[in-house]
Protein backbone atom coordinates (compact mmCIF):
# COMPACT_ATOMS: atom_id res chain seq x y z
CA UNK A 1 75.38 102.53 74.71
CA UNK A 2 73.44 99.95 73.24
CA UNK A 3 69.65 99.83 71.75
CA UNK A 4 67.52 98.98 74.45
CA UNK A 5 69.57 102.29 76.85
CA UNK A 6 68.95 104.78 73.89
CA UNK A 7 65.10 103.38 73.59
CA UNK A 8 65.28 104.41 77.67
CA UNK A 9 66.58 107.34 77.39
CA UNK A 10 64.33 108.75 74.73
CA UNK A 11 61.65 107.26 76.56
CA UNK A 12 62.26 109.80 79.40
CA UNK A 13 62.12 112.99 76.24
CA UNK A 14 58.97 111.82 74.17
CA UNK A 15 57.78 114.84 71.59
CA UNK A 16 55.95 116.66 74.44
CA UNK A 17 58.75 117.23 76.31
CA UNK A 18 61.09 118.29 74.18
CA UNK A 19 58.36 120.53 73.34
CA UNK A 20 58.40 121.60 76.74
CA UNK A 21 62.14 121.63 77.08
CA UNK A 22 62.28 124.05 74.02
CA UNK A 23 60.27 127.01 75.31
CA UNK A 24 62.29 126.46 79.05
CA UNK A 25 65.59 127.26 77.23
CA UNK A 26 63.86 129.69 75.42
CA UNK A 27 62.61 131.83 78.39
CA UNK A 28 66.11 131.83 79.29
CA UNK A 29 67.52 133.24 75.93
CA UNK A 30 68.11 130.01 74.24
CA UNK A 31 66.92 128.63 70.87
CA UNK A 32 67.43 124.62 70.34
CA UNK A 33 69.19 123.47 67.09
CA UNK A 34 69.67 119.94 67.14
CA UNK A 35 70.01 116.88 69.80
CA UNK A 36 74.07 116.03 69.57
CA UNK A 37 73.87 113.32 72.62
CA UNK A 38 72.50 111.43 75.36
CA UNK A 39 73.52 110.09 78.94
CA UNK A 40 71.95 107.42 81.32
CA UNK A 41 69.30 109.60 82.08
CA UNK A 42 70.09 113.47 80.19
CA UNK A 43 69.62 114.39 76.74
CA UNK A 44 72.33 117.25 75.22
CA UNK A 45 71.08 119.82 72.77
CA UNK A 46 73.28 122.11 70.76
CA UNK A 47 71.82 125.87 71.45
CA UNK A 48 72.25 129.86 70.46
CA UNK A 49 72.17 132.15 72.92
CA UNK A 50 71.15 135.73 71.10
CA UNK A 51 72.39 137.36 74.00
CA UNK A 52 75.87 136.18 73.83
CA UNK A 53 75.88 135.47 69.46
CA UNK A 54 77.28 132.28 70.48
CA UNK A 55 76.65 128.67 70.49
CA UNK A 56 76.37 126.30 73.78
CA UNK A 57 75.70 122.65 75.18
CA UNK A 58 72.68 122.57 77.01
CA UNK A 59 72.75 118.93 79.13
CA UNK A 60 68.82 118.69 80.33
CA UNK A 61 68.92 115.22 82.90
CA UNK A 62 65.22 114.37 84.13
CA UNK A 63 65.83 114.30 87.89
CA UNK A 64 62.55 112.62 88.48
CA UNK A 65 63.77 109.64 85.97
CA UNK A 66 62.13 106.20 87.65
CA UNK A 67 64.41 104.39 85.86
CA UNK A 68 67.86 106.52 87.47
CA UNK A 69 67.05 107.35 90.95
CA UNK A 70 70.03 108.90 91.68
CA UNK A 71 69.50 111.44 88.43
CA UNK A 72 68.96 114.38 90.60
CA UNK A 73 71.99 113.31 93.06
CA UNK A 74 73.92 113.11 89.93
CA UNK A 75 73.05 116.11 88.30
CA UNK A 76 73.35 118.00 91.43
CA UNK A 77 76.62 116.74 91.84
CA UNK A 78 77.96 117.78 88.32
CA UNK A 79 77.40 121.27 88.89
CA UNK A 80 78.43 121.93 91.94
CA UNK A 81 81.61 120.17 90.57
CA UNK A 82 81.57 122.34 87.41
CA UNK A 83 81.13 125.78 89.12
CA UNK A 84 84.30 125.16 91.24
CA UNK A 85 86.27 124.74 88.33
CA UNK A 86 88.75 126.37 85.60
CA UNK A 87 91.04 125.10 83.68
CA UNK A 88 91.50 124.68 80.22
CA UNK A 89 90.88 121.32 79.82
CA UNK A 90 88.05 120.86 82.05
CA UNK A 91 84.60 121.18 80.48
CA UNK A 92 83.56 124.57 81.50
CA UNK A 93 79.63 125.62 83.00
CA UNK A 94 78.27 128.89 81.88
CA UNK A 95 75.17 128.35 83.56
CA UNK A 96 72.94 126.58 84.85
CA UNK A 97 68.91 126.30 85.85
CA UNK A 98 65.49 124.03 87.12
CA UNK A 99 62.33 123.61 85.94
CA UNK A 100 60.00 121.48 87.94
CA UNK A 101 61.94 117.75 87.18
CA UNK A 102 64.39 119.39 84.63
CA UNK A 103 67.56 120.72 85.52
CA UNK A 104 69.79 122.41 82.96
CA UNK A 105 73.63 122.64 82.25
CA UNK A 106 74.53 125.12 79.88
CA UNK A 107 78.14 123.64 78.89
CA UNK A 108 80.48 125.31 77.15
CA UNK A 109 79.97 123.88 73.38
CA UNK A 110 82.89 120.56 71.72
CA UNK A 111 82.97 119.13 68.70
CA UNK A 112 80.71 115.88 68.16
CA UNK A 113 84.05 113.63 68.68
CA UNK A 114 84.82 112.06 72.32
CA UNK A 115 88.08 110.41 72.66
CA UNK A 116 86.76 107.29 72.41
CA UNK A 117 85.87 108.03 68.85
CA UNK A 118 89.34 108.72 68.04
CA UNK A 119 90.73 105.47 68.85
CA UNK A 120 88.09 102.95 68.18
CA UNK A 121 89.23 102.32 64.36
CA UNK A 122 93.09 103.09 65.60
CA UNK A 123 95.66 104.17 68.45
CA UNK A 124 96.51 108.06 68.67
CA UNK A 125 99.68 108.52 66.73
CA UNK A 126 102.63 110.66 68.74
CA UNK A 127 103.04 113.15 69.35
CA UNK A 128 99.39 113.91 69.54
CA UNK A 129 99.45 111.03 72.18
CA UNK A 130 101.63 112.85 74.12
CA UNK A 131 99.66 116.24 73.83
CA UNK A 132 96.23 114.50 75.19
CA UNK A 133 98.10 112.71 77.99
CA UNK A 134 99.61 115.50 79.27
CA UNK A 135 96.38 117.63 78.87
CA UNK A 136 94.15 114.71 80.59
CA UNK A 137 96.64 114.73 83.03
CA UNK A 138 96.50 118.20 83.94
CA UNK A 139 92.99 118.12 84.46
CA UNK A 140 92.87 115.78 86.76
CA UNK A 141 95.56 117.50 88.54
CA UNK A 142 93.52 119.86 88.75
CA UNK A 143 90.66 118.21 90.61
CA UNK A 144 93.09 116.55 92.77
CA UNK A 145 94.49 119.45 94.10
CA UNK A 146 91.17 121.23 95.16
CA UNK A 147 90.55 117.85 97.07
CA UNK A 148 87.81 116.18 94.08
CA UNK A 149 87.96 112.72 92.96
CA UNK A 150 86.06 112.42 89.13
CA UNK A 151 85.27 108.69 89.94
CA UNK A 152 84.34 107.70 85.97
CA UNK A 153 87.39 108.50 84.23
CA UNK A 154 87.56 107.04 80.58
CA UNK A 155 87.43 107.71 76.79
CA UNK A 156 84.32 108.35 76.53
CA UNK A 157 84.13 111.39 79.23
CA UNK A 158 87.29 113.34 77.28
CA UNK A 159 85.09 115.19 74.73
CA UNK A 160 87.21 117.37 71.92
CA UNK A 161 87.29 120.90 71.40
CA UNK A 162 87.42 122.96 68.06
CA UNK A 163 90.91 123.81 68.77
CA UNK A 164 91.88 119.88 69.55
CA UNK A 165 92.34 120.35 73.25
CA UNK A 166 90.65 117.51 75.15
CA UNK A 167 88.32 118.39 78.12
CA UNK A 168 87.48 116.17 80.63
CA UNK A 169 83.66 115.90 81.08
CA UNK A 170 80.53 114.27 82.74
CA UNK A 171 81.17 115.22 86.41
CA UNK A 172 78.18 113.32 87.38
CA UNK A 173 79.61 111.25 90.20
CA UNK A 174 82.48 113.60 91.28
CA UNK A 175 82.80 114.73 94.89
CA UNK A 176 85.18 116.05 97.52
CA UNK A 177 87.09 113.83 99.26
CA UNK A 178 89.72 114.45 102.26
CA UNK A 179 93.06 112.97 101.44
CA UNK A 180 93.21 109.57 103.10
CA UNK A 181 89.83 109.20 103.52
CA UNK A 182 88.38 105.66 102.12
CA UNK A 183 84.92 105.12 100.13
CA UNK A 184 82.96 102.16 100.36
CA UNK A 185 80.43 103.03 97.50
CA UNK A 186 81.15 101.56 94.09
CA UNK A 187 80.50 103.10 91.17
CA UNK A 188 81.89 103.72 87.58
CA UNK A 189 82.43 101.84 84.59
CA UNK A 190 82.99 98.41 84.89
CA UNK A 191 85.71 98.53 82.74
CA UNK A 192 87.73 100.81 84.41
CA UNK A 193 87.61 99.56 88.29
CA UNK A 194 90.24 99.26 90.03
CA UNK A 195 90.51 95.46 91.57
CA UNK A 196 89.50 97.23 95.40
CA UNK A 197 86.36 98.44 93.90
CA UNK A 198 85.44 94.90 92.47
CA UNK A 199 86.40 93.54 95.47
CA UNK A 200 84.18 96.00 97.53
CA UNK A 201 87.03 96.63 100.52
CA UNK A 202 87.35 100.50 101.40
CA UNK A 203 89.65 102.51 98.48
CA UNK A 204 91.33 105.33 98.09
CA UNK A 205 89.56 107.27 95.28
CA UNK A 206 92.05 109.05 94.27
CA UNK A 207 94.11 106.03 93.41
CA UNK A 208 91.31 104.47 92.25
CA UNK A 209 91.41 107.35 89.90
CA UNK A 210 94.83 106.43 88.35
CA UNK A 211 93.82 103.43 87.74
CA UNK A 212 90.82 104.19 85.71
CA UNK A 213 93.58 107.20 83.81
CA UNK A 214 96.34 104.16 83.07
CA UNK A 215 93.48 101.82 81.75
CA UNK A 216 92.46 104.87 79.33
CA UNK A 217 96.04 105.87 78.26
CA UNK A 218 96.83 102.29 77.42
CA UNK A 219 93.80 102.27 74.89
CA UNK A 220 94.78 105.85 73.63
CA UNK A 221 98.28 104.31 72.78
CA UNK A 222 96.98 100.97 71.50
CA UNK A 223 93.50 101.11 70.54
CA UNK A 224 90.28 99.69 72.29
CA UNK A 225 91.01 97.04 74.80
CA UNK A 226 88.63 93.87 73.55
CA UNK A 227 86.59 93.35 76.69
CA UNK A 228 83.98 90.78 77.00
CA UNK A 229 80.90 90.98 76.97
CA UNK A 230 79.72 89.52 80.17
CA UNK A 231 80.11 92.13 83.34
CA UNK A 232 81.03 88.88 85.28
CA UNK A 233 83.90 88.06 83.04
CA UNK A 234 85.13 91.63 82.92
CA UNK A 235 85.53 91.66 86.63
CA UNK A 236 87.21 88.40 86.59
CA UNK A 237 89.92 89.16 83.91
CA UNK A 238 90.83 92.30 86.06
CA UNK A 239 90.84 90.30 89.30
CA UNK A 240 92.95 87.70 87.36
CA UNK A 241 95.73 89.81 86.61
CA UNK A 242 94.58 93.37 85.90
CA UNK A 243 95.46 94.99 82.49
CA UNK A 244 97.99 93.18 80.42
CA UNK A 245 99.89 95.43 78.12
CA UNK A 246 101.19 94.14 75.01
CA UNK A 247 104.46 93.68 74.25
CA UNK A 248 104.50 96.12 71.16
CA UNK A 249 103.19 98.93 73.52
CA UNK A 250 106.12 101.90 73.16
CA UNK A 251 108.27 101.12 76.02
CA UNK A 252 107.42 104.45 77.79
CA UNK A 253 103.70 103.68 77.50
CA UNK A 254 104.25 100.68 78.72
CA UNK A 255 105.99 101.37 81.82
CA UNK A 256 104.16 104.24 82.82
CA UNK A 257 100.39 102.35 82.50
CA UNK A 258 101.70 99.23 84.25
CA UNK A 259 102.43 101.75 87.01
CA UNK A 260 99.53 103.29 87.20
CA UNK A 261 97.12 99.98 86.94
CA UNK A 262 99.22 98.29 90.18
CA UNK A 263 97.37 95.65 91.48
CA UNK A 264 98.23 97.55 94.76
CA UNK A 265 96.55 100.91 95.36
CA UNK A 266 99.71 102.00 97.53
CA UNK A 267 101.92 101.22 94.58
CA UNK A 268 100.68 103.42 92.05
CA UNK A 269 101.99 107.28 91.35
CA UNK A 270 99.89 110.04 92.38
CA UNK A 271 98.83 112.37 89.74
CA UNK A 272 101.68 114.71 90.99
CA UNK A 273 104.50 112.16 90.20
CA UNK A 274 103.09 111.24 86.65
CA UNK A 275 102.73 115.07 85.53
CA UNK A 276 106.70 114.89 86.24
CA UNK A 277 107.13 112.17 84.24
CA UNK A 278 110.23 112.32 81.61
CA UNK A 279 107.41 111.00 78.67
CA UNK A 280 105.99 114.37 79.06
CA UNK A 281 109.38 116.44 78.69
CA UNK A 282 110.54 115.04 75.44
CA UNK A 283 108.25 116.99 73.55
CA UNK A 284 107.66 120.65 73.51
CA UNK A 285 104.10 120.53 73.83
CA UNK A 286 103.19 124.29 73.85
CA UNK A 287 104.83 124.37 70.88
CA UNK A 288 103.18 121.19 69.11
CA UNK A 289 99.54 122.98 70.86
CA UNK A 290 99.93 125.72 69.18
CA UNK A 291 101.39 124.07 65.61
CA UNK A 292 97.82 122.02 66.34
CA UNK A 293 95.85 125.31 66.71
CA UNK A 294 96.93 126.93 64.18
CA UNK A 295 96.16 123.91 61.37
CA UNK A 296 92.30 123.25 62.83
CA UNK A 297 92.16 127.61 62.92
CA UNK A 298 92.73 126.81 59.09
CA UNK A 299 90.32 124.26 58.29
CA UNK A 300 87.95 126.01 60.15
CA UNK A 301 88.86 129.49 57.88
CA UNK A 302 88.16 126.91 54.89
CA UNK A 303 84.56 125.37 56.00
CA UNK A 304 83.69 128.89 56.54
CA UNK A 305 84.42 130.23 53.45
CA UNK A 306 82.85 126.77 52.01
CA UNK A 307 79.79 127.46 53.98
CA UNK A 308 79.53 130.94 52.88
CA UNK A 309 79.38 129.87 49.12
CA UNK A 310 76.32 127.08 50.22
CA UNK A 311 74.52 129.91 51.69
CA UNK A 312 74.68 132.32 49.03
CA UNK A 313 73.51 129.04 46.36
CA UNK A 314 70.82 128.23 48.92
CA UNK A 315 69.53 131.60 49.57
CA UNK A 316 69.35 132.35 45.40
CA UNK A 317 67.41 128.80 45.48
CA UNK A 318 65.04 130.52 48.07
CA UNK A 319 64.24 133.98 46.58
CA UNK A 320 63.69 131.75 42.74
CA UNK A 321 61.18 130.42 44.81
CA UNK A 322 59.26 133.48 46.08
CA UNK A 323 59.68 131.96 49.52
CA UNK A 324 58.44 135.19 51.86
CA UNK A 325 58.21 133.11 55.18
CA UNK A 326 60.29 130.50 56.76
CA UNK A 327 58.46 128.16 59.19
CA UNK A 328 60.39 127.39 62.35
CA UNK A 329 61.53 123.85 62.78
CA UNK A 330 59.58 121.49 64.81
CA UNK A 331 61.65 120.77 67.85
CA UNK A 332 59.97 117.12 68.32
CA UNK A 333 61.84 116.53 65.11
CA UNK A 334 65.09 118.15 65.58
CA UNK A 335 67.80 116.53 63.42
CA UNK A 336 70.33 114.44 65.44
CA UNK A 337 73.53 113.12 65.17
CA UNK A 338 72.17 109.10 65.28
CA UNK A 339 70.65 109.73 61.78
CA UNK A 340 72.06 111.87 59.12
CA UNK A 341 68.95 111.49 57.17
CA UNK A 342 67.01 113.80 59.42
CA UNK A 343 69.60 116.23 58.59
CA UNK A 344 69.16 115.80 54.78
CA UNK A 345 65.49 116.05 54.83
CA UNK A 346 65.03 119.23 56.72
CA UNK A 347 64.06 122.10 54.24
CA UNK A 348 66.84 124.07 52.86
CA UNK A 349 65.27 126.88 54.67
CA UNK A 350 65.56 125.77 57.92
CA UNK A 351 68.83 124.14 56.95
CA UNK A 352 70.14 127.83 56.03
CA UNK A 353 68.66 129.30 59.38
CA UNK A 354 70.78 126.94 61.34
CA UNK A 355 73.85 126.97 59.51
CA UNK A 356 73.98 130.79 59.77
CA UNK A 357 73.96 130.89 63.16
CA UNK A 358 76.88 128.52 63.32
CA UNK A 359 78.43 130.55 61.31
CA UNK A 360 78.30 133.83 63.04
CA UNK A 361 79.61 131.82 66.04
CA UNK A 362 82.38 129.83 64.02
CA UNK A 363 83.54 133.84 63.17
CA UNK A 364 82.94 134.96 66.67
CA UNK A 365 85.56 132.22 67.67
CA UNK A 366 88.52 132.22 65.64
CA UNK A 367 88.23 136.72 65.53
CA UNK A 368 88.44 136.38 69.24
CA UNK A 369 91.09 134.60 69.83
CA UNK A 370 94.64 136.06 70.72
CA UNK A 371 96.85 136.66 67.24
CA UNK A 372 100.08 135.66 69.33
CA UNK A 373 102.15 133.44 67.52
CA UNK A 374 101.07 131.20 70.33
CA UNK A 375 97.51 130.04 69.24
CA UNK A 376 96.97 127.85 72.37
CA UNK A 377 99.35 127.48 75.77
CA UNK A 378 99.47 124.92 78.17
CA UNK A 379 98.88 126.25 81.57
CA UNK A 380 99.91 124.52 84.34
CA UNK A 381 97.86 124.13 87.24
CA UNK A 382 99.44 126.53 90.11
């Protein structure tokens, strides 16, 4: 997102609002810690629920937004989406609830890192390749199979969990669709159209859906694709030819994205036929989920037991200084995640108050989880 969107966005949250936004989540058992993203029109806070001594994503979109007048179709759209769904790798709602112009999506909580900030500096090595394919693609079988299309499928929307499961997010334009029926609005990222949808004849969604999947596994496997700049041009290089892949591309890569981005809607696989795909068998990927699991479970143990030790320095630091109150932060000046010097000027007191609720939640987390040698299964959709 460039300069001038993030100015827009933030122009729809000035101080007051957040203000505002703040004691709504906090009527409903939620305290605000910091702002960890933004959307075309939504701003995404990382909260504590006391109720539930655990940590959330609450996604706030203005549905009165001048700027976005579809923000309230949008929004409205996402959770009705969300609350149909569960599966693993699907973002999952916990709840949800309006305010006047707000509405509010209490998501369950990922790590900072989207997919697209996994391959931006390089391609995903196998056989971690291979785990987020399969994953992504069992997600969007999934939606397919309870008859939704997710219409905006690309890097970007896979967020990251603790664990290192992907989950497919932003359900903003998804929506039921018959099978066979055709569409005739056209919506998404530029980047990932399908040639029908740039050409503006009735699609298929669904198909159009595979297309958008085999333009993001190509750039898993090889790295950004180096689009220009110019919409015009973008929609002309796919209309030229669609995506070329490069001749270093692993030959199984290779042949299963050129299927999926056929310059003929009819050609391409469904999401059935690629989940049964013989790239997906040649590595046990329960097996490499839970080898995963197990390796983040220990890092996490370690920043723990790190953060423990910070505390216990900070909190000596605090008592040496006869500190008897601690002033709650000013939401209109939460730190965020676009300047890490917000972070480092925010008192050590508040800094402590905030890092030990992470805390409790980081131990909530790994103490509930099952103790099976298995730390994380795949589960197919049934």
């Amino acid at each position: 997102m460039n300069r001038g969107k993030k100015q827009n966005v933030l122009s729809e949250f000035p101080p007051e609002r957040i203000e505002c936004v703040s004691k709504i989540l906090e009527e409903h058992g939620f305290s605000m810690m910091e702002r960890i993203g933004r959307g075309g029109f939504s701003i995404i806070f990382r909260v504590y629920s006391n109720k539930y001594n655990s940590e959330f994503a609450a996604k706030i979109t203005n549905k009165a937004s001048t700027r976005h007048k579809t923000s309230n179709i949008t929004s409205q759209i996402e959770e009705n989406a969300l609350k149909q769904f569960d599966h693993p790798n699907i973002i999952k709602l916990y709840d949800s609830f309006h305010e006047g112009d707000l509405a509010f999506l209490i998501l369950e909580l990922c790590t900072p890192a989207s997919l697209y900030s996994l391959i931006k500096d390089a391609p995903i090595p196998s056989p971690k390749l291979f785990i987020y394919m399969k994953q992504i693609v069992s997600a969007i079988q999934y939606c397919h199979s309870r008859g939704f299309v997710h219409r905006d499928i690309k890097p970007q929307n896979i967020l990251i969990d603790i664990y290192g499961r992907s989950k497919l997010a932003d359900f903003g334009m998804a929506i039921p669709v018959e099978k066979g029926q055709k569409l005739t609005d056209y919506i998404g990222s530029p980047q990932y159209l399908p040639p029908e949808m740039i050409r503006k004849v009735p699609y298929d969604p669904y198909k159009a859906d595979i297309w958008s999947l085999g333009v993001t596994f190509y750039e898993m496997a090889m790295g950004p694709i180096d689009w220009p700049k110019n919409i015009e041009l973008i929609v002309s290089s796919i209309m030229d030819g669609g995506i070329v892949v490069n001749t270093s591309t692993p030959k199984s890569v290779a042949k299963m994205v050129m299927a999926m981005t056929n310059m003929d809607p009819q050609k391409r696989p469904t999401i059935d036929v690629i989940s049964e795909l013989t790239i997906f068998s040649k590595y046990d990927i329960d097996a490499l989920l839970a080898k995963s699991a197990q390796a983040i479970k220990k890092k996490t143990s370690l920043a723990i037991m790190n953060q423990q030790t910070q505390q216990q320095q900070q909190q000596q630091q605090i008592n040496i200084s006869s500190i008897n109150s601690i002033p709650n932060p000013s939401y209109s000046n939460l730190p965020n995640r676009d300047n890490d010097s917000d972070w480092k000027n925010i008192s050590i007191a508040q800094r402590s108050t905030i890092n030990s609720q992470r805390l409790v939640t980081a131990q909530l987390i790994i103490s509930s989880r099952p103790r099976s040698k298995r730390a994380v299964s795949f589960n197919s959709p049934t």
